[in-house]
Protein backbone atom coordinates (compact mmCIF):
# COMPACT_ATOMS: atom_id res chain seq x y z
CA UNK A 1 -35.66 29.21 36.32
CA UNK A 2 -32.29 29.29 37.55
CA UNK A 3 -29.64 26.59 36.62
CA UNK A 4 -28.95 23.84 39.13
CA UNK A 5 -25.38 23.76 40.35
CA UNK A 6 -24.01 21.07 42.58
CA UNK A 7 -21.06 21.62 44.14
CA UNK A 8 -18.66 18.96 46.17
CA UNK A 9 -15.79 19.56 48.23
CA UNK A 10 -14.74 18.39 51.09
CA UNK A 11 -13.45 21.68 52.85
CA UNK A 12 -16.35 23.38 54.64
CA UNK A 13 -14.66 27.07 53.86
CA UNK A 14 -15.00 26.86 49.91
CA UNK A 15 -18.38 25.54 49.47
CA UNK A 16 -19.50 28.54 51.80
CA UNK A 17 -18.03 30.74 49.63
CA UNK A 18 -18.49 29.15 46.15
CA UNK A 19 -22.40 29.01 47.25
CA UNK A 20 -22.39 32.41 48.74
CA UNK A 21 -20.66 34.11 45.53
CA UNK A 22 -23.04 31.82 42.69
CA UNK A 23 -26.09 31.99 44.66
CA UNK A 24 -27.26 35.09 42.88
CA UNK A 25 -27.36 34.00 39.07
CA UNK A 26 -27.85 29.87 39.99
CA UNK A 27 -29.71 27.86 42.39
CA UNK A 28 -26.49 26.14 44.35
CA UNK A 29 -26.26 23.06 46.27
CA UNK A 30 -23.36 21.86 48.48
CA UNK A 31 -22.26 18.77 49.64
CA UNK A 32 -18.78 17.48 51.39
CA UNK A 33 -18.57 13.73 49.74
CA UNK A 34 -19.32 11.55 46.57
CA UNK A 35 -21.97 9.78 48.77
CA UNK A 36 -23.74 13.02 49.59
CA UNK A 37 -23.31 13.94 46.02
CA UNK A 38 -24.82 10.99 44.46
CA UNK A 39 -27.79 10.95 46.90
CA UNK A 40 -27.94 14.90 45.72
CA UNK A 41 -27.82 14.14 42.27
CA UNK A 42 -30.95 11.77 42.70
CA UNK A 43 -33.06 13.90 43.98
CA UNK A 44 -32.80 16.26 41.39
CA UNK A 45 -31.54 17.16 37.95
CA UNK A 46 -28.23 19.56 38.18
CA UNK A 47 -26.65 21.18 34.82
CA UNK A 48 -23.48 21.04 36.09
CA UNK A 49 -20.89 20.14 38.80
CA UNK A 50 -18.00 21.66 40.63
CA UNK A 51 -16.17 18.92 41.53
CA UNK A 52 -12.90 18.98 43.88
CA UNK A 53 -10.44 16.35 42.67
CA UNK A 54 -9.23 15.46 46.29
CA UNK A 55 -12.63 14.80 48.54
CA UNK A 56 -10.78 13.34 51.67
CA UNK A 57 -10.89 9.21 51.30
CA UNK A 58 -13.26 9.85 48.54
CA UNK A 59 -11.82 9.34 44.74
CA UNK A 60 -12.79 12.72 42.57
CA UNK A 61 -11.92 10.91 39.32
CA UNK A 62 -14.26 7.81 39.99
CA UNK A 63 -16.94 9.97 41.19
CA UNK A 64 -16.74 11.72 37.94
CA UNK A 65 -17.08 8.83 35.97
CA UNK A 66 -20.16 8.02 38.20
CA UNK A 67 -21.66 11.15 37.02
CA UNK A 68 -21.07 10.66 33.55
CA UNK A 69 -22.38 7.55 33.84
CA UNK A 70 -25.71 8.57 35.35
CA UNK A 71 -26.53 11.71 32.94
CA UNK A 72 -23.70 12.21 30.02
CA UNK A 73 -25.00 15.32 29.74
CA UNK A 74 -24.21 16.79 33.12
CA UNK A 75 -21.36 19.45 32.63
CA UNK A 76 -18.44 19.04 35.40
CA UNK A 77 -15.99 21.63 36.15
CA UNK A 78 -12.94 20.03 38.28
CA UNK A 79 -11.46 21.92 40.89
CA UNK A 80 -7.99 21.04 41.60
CA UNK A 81 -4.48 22.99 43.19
CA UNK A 82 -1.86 23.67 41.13
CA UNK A 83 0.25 20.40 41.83
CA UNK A 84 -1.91 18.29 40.52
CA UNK A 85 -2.34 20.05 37.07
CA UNK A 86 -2.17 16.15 35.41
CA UNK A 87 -5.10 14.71 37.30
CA UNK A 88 -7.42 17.40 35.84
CA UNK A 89 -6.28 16.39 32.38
CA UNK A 90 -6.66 12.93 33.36
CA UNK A 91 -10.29 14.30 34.43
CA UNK A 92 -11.18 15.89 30.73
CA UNK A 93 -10.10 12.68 29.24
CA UNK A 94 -12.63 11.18 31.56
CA UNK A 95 -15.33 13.62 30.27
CA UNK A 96 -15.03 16.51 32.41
CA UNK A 97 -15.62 20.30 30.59
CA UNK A 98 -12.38 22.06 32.07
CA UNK A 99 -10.50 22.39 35.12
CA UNK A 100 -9.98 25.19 37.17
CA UNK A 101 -7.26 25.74 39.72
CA UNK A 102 -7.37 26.78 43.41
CA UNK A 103 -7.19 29.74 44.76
CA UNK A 104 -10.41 30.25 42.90
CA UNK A 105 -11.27 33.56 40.40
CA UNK A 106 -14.73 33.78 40.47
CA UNK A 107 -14.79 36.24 37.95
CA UNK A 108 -12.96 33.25 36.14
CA UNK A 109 -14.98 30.64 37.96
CA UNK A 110 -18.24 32.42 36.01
CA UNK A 111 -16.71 32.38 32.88
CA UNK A 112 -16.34 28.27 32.64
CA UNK A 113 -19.79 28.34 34.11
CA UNK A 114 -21.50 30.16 31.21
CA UNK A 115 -19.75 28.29 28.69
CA UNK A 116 -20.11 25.51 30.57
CA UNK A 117 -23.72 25.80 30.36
CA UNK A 118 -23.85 27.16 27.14
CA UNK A 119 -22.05 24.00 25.60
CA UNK A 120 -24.65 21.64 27.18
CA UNK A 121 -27.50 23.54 25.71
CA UNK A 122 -25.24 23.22 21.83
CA UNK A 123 -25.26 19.96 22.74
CA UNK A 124 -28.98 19.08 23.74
CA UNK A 125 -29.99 21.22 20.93
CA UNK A 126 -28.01 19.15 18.33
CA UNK A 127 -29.32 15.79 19.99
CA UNK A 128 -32.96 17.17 19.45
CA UNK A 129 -32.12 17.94 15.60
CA UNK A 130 -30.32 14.41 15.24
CA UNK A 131 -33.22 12.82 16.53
CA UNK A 132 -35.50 14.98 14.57
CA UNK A 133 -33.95 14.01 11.82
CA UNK A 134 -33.98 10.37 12.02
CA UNK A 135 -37.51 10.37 12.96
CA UNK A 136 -37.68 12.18 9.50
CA UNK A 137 -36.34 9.26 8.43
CA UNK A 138 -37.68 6.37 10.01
CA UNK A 139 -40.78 4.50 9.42
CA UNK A 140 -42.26 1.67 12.00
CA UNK A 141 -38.50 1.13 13.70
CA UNK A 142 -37.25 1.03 9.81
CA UNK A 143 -34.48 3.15 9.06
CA UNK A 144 -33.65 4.97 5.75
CA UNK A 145 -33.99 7.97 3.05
CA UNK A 146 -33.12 5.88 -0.38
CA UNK A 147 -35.89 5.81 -2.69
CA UNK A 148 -35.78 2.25 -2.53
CA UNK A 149 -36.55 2.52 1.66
CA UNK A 150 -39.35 5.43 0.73
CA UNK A 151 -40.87 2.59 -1.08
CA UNK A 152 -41.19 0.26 1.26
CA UNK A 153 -42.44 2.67 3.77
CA UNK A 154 -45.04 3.38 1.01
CA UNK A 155 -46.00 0.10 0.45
CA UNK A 156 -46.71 -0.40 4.67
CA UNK A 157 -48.87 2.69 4.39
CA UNK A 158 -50.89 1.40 1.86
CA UNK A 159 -51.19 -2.20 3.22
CA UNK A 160 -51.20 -1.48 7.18
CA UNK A 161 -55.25 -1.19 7.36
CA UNK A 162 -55.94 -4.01 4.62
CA UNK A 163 -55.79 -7.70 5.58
CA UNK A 164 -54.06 -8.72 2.63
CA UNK A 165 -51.38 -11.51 3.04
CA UNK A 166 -47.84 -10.40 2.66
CA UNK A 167 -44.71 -12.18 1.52
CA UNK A 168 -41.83 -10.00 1.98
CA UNK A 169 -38.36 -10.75 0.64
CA UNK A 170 -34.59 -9.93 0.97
CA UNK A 171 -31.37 -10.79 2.15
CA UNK A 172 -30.77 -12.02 5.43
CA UNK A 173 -30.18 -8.88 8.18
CA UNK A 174 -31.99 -6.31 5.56
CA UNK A 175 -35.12 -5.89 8.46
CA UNK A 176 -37.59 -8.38 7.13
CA UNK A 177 -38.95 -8.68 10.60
CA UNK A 178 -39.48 -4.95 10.89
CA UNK A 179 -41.34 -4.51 7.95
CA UNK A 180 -43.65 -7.24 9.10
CA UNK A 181 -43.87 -5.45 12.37
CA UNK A 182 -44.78 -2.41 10.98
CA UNK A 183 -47.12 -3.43 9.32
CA UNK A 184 -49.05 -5.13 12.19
CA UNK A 185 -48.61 -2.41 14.98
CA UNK A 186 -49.61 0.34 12.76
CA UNK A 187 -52.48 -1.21 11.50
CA UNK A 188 -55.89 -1.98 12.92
CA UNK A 189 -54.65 -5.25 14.57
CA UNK A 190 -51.96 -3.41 16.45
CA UNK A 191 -53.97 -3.89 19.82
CA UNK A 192 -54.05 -8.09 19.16
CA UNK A 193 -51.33 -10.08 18.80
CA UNK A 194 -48.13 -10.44 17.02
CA UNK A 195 -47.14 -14.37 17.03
CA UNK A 196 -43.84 -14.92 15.08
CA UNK A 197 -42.75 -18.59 14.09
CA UNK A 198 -39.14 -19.17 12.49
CA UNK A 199 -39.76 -21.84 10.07
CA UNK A 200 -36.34 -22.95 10.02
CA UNK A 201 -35.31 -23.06 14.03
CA UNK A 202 -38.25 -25.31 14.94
CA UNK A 203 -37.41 -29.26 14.02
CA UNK A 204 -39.99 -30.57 11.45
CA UNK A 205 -40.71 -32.69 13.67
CA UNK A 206 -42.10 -30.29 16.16
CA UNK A 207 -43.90 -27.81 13.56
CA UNK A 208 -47.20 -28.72 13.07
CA UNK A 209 -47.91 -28.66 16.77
CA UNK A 210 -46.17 -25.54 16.98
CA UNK A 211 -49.06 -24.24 14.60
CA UNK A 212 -51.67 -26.12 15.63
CA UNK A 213 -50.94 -27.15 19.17
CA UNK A 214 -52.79 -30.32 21.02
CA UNK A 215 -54.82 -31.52 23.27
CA UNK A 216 -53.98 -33.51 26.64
CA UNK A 217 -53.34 -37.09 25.74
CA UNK A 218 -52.10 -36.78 21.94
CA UNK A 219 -48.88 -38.22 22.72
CA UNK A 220 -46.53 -39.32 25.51
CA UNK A 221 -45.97 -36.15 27.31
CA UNK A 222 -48.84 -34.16 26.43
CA UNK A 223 -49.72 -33.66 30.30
CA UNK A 224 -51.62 -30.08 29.39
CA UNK A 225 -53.59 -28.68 26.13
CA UNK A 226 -51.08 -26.41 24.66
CA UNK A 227 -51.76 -23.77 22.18
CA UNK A 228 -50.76 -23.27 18.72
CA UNK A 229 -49.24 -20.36 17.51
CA UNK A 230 -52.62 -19.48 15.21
CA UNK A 231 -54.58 -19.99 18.52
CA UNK A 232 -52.39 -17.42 19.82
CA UNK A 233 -52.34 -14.99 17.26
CA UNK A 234 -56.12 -15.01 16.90
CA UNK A 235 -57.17 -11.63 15.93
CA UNK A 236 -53.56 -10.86 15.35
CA UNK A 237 -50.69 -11.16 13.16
CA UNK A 238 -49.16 -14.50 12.75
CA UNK A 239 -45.49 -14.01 11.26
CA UNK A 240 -44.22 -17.12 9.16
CA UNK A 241 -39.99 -15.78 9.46
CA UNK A 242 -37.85 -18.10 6.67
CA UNK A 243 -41.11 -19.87 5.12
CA UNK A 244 -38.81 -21.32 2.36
CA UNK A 245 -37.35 -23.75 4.99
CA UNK A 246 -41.05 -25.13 6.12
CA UNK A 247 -41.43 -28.93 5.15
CA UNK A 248 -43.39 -29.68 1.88
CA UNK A 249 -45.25 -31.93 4.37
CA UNK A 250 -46.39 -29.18 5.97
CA UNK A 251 -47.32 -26.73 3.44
CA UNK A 252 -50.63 -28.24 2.70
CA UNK A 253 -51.98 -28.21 5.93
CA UNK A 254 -50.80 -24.79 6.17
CA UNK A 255 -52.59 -23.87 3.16
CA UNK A 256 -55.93 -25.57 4.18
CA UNK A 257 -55.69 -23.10 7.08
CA UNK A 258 -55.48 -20.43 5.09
CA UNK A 259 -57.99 -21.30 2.72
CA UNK A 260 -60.97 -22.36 5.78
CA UNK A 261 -59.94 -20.16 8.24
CA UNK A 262 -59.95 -23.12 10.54
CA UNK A 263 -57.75 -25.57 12.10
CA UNK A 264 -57.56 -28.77 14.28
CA UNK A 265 -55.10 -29.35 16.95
CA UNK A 266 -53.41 -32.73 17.42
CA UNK A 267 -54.94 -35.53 19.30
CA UNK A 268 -58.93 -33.70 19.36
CA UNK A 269 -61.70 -33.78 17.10
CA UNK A 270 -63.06 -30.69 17.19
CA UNK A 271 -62.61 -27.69 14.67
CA UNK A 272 -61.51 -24.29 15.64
CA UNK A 273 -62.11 -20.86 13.60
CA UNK A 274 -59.21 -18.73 13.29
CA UNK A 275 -58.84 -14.57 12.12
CA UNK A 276 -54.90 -14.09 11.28
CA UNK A 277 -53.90 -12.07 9.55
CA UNK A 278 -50.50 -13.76 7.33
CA UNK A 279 -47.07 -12.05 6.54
CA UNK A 280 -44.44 -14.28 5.67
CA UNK A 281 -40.85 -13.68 4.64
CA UNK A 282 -37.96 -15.45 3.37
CA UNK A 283 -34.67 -14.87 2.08
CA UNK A 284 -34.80 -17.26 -0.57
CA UNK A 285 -36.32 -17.23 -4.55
CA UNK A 286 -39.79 -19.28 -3.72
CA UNK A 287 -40.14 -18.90 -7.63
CA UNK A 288 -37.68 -21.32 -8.40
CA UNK A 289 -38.24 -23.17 -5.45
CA UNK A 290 -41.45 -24.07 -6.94
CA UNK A 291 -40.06 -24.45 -10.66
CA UNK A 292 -37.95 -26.96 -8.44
CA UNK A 293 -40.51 -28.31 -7.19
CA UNK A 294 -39.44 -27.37 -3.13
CA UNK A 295 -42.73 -25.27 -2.60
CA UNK A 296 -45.88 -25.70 -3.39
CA UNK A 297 -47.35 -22.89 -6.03
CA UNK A 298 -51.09 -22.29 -4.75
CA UNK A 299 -49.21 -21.78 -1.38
CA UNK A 300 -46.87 -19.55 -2.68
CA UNK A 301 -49.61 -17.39 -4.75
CA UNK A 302 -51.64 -17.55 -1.06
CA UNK A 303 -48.94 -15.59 0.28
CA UNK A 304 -47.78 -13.81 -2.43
CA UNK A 305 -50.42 -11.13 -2.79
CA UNK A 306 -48.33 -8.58 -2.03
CA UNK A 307 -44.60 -8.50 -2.23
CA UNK A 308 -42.11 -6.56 -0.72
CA UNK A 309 -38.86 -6.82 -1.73
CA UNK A 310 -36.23 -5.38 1.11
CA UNK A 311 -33.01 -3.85 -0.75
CA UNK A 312 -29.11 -5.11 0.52
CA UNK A 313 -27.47 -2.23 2.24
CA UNK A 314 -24.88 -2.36 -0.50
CA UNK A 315 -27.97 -0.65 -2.98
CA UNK A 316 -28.70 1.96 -0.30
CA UNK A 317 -25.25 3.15 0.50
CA UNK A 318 -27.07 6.66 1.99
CA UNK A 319 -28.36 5.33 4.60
CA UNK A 320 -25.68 4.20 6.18
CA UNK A 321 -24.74 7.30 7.86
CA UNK A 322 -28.57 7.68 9.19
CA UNK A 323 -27.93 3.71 10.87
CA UNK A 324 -24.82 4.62 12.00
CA UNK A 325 -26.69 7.89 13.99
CA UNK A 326 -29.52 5.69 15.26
CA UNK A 327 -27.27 2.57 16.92
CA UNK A 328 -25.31 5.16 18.21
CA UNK A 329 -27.74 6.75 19.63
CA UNK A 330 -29.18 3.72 20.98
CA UNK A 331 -25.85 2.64 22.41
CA UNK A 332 -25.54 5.92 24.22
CA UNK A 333 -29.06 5.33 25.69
CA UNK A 334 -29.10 1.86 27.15
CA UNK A 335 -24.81 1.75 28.24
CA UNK A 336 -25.06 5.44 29.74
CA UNK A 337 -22.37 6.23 27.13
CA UNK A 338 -22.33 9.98 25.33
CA UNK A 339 -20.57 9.26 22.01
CA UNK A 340 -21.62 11.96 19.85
CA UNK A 341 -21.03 10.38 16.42
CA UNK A 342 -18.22 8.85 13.65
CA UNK A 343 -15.79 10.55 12.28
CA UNK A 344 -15.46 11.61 8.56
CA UNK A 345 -13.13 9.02 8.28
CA UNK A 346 -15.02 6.20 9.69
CA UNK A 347 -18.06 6.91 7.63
CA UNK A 348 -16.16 7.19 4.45
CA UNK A 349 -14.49 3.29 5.67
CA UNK A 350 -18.33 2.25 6.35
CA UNK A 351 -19.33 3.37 3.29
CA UNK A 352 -16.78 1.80 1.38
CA UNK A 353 -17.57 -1.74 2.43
CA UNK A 354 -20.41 -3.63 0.97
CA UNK A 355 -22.00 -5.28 4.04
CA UNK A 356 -23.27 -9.02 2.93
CA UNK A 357 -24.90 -9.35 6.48
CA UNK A 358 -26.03 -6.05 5.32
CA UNK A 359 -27.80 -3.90 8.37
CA UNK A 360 -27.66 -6.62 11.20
CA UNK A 361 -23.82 -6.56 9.95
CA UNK A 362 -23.25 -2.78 10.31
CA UNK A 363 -24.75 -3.05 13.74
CA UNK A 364 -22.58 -5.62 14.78
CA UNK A 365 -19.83 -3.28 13.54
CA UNK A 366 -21.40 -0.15 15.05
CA UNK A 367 -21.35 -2.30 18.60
CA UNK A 368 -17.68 -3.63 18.34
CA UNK A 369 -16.39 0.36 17.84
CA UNK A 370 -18.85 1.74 20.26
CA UNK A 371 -17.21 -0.94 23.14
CA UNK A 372 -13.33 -0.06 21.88
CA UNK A 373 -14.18 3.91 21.58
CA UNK A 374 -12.49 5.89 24.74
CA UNK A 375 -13.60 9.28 23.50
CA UNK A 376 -16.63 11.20 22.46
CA UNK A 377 -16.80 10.31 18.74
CA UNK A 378 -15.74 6.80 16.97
CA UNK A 379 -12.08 6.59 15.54
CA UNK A 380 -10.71 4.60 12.81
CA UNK A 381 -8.56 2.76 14.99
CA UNK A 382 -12.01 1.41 17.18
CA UNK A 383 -13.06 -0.49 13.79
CA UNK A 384 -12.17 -4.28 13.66
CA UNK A 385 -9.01 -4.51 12.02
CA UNK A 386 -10.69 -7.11 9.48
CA UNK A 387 -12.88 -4.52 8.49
CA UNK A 388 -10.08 -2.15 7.95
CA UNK A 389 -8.14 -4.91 6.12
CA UNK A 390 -11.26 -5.64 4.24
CA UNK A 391 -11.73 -2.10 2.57
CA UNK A 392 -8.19 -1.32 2.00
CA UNK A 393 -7.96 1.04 4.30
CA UNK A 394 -3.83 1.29 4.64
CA UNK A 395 -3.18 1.13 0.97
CA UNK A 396 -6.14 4.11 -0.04
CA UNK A 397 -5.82 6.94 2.97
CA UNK A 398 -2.17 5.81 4.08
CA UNK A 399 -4.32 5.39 7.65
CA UNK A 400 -2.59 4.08 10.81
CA UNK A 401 -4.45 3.65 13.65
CA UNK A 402 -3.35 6.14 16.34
CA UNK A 403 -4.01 4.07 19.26
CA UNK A 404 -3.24 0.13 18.35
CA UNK A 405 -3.47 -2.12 21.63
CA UNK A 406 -0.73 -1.94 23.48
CA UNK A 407 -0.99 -4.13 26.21
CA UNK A 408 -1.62 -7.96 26.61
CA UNK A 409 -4.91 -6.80 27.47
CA UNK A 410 -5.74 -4.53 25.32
CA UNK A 411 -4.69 -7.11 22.42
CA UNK A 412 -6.80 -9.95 23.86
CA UNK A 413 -9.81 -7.46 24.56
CA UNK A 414 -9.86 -6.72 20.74
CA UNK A 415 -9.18 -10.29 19.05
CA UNK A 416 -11.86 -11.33 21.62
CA UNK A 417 -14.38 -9.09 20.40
CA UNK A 418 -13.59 -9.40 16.69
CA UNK A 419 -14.12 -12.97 17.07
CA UNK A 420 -17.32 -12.23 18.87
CA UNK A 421 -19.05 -9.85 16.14
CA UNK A 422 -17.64 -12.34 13.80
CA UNK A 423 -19.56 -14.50 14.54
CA UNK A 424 -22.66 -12.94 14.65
CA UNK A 425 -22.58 -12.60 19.00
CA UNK A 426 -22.84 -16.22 19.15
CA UNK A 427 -21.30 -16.83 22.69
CA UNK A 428 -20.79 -20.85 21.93
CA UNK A 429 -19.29 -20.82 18.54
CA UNK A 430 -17.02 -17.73 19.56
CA UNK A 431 -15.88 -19.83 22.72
CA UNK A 432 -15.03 -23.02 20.75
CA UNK A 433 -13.16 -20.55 17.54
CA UNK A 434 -10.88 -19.33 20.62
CA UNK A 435 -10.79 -22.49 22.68
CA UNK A 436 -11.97 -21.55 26.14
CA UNK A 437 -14.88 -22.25 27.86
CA UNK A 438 -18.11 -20.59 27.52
CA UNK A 439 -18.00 -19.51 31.52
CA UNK A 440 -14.38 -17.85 30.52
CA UNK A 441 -15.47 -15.98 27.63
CA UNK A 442 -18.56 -14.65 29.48
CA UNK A 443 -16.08 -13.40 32.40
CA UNK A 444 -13.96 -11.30 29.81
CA UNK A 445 -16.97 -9.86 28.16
CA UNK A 446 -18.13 -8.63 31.24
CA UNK A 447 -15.04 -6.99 31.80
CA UNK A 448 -15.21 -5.67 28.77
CA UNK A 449 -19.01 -3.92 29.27
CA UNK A 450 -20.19 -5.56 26.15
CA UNK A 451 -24.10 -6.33 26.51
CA UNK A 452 -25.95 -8.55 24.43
CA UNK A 453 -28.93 -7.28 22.85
């Protein structure tokens, strides 16, 4: 099958030609303005574009940004006349392959065409080994190649068909919720539900009919029967997130659940089986929490049959350059971006630091660069300055960024978003740290293209 080859210009005379002259060795299309060639471009999938800069009242440059925006991996080829020589370059900056001045060569003209073409098949080639590769390396949405990771994607095998309870354990941001998920959609309950309850954003006050829900009339209010999250997760997975903050008021009845397999909601008097199966997780050392005297021990040996223990980032150093890969990659995917990758240099400053939000941290991070980054790979200079601060950066490599904000913008667009990832993309407390309003912070953001996830 012959390549697809779009070509727009808004002189009648050259696309004649250019389609007359390629037609033999690529299936050609012509069209006269960015509306045409957008329509064009939905209809079907071209490999690359010849693009005139100057398409009557029509802007070349935005059009090419509109391209890029739509399919990063379409190759454009800018067309220009020799006077404007620094509106191509502008172009490549803008993700164009090379520029090519009128009169046309087509002898020449072929030439960028091949490589052209050849480049994007380099590139699609390396995307298919880079995603290859991290599916070599992934496990259930879990990310890694440490031993330590291997482990834990051992432990899932052996567990996802049994319906043995689960507590799993680890710092906050190390994945505790995608272990648990993992372990529930590759299992035999992955058709049923998966009900998650976060023990410690629910007021005690409000938990037990979270579980248990109630019937019409149990209280002021109670207008409906409501279901309880076990209800829901019948035949499923129900996920107890931070168990170590639940209430030692309602641990027992928790237990009792677990124990009968049966529950009661609030305000009725009849009994209701329930089949769940139990993973909780928690951040905390339930041990000495019940030494303490915080957590009841038969609950904690109820949940404890199996533990896995989720490893800081700082202990599995190697597998930060596979994270790095994989948010990049999802980055590129859901912003239309085509950022190939991190330098050297920025993986040897992201390896250096020790990450105590550990992966949910290096996301962050991975976010804030991908949102400063004008070019086709992550710089130094697109890393939050605290971060740079933080490792030492200036004093160990002598490094200084090559492209520090300039302009009031620029400035305000980066203390902004530092503030932001700070702060864990909390839009409230990052609005109060910088004193504006909520509304205002959300109108720069936007500006900015950053998308929460």
């Amino acid at each position: 099958m012959k390549p697809k080859i779009l070509i727009v210009d808004d002189e009648a005379g050259i696309c004649v030609s250019l389609k007359y002259g390629l037609s033999k060795d690529y299936d050609v299309v012509s069209v006269m303005s960015a509306r045409a060639a957008l329509e064009e471009m939905d209809k079907r999938d071209y490999q690359l574009v010849l693009l005139d800069m100057f398409l009557g009242r029509d802007d070349g440059l935005a059009l090419l940004q509109e391209i890029k925006l739509r399919n990063p991996q379409t190759i454009v080829i800018v067309m220009t006349a020799h006077g404007s020589i620094r509106s191509s370059v502008d172009a490549m900056k803008k993700g164009a392959f090379t520029y090519i001045t009128k009169p046309l060569d087509l002898e020449e003209l072929n030439i960028f065409i091949q490589q052209g073409l050849n480049y994007r098949t380099l590139n699609e080639k390396v995307a298919y080994l880079s995603e290859e590769l991290q599916d070599r390396y992934q496990y259930g949405g879990m990310i890694g190649k440490s031993p330590a990771m291997v482990q834990v994607y051992d432990l899932v095998e052996r567990l996802k068909m049994l319906d043995t309870s689960v507590l799993i354990t680890g710092e906050s941001g190390t994945g505790k919720e995608l272990v648990a998920r993992a372990i529930h959609f590759m299992g035999e309950r992955k058709d049923e539900s998966f009900i998650e309850v976060n023990c410690a954003a629910i007021p005690e006050s409000l938990l037990e009919m979270e579980f248990f829900g109630y019937k019409r009339g149990a209280f002021t209010g109670a207008i409906v029967d409501k279901k309880g999250k076990f209800e829901a997760a019948d035949k499923g997975t129900l996920f107890f997130d931070e168990i170590g903050d639940m209430p030692m008021s309602l641990q027992g009845k928790l237990l009792r659940v677990l124990q009968e397999k049966h529950f009661t909601p609030l305000g009725s008097n009849e009994s209701r089986s329930v089949d769940v199966r139990v993973v909780a997780a928690t951040n905390r050392d339930l041990w000495q929490m019940v030494q303490d005297g915080t957590f009841r021990q038969d609950l904690y040996y109820r949940l404890n049959v199996v533990n896995i223990n989720l490893p800081p980032l700082r202990e599995r150093k190697q597998d930060v350059p596979l994270l790095i890969s994989h948010f990049l990659t999802q980055i590129n995917r859901e912003q239309g971006r085509d950022i190939r990758g991190a330098t050297r240099e920025v993986e040897r400053i992201l390896l250096t630091y020790d990450y105590p939000g550990n992966v949910r941290e290096l996301k962050n991070i991975v976010e804030f660069a991908a949102i400063m980054c004008t070019g086709d790979h992550v710089q130094p200079e697109d890393l939050p300055q605290w971060l740079l601060k933080a490792v030492g950066t200036a004093q160990e490599s002598h490094f200084v960024p090559a492209d520090e904000p300039k302009t009031l913008y620029e400035i305000e667009k980066r203390a902004i978003l530092e503030v932001l990832y700070k702060n864990g993309e909390n839009q409230s407390r990052t609005a109060t740290e910088l004193g504006i309003s909520r509304s205002g912070l959300l109108v720069k953001l936007k500006e900015y293209g950053y998308q929460k996830k």
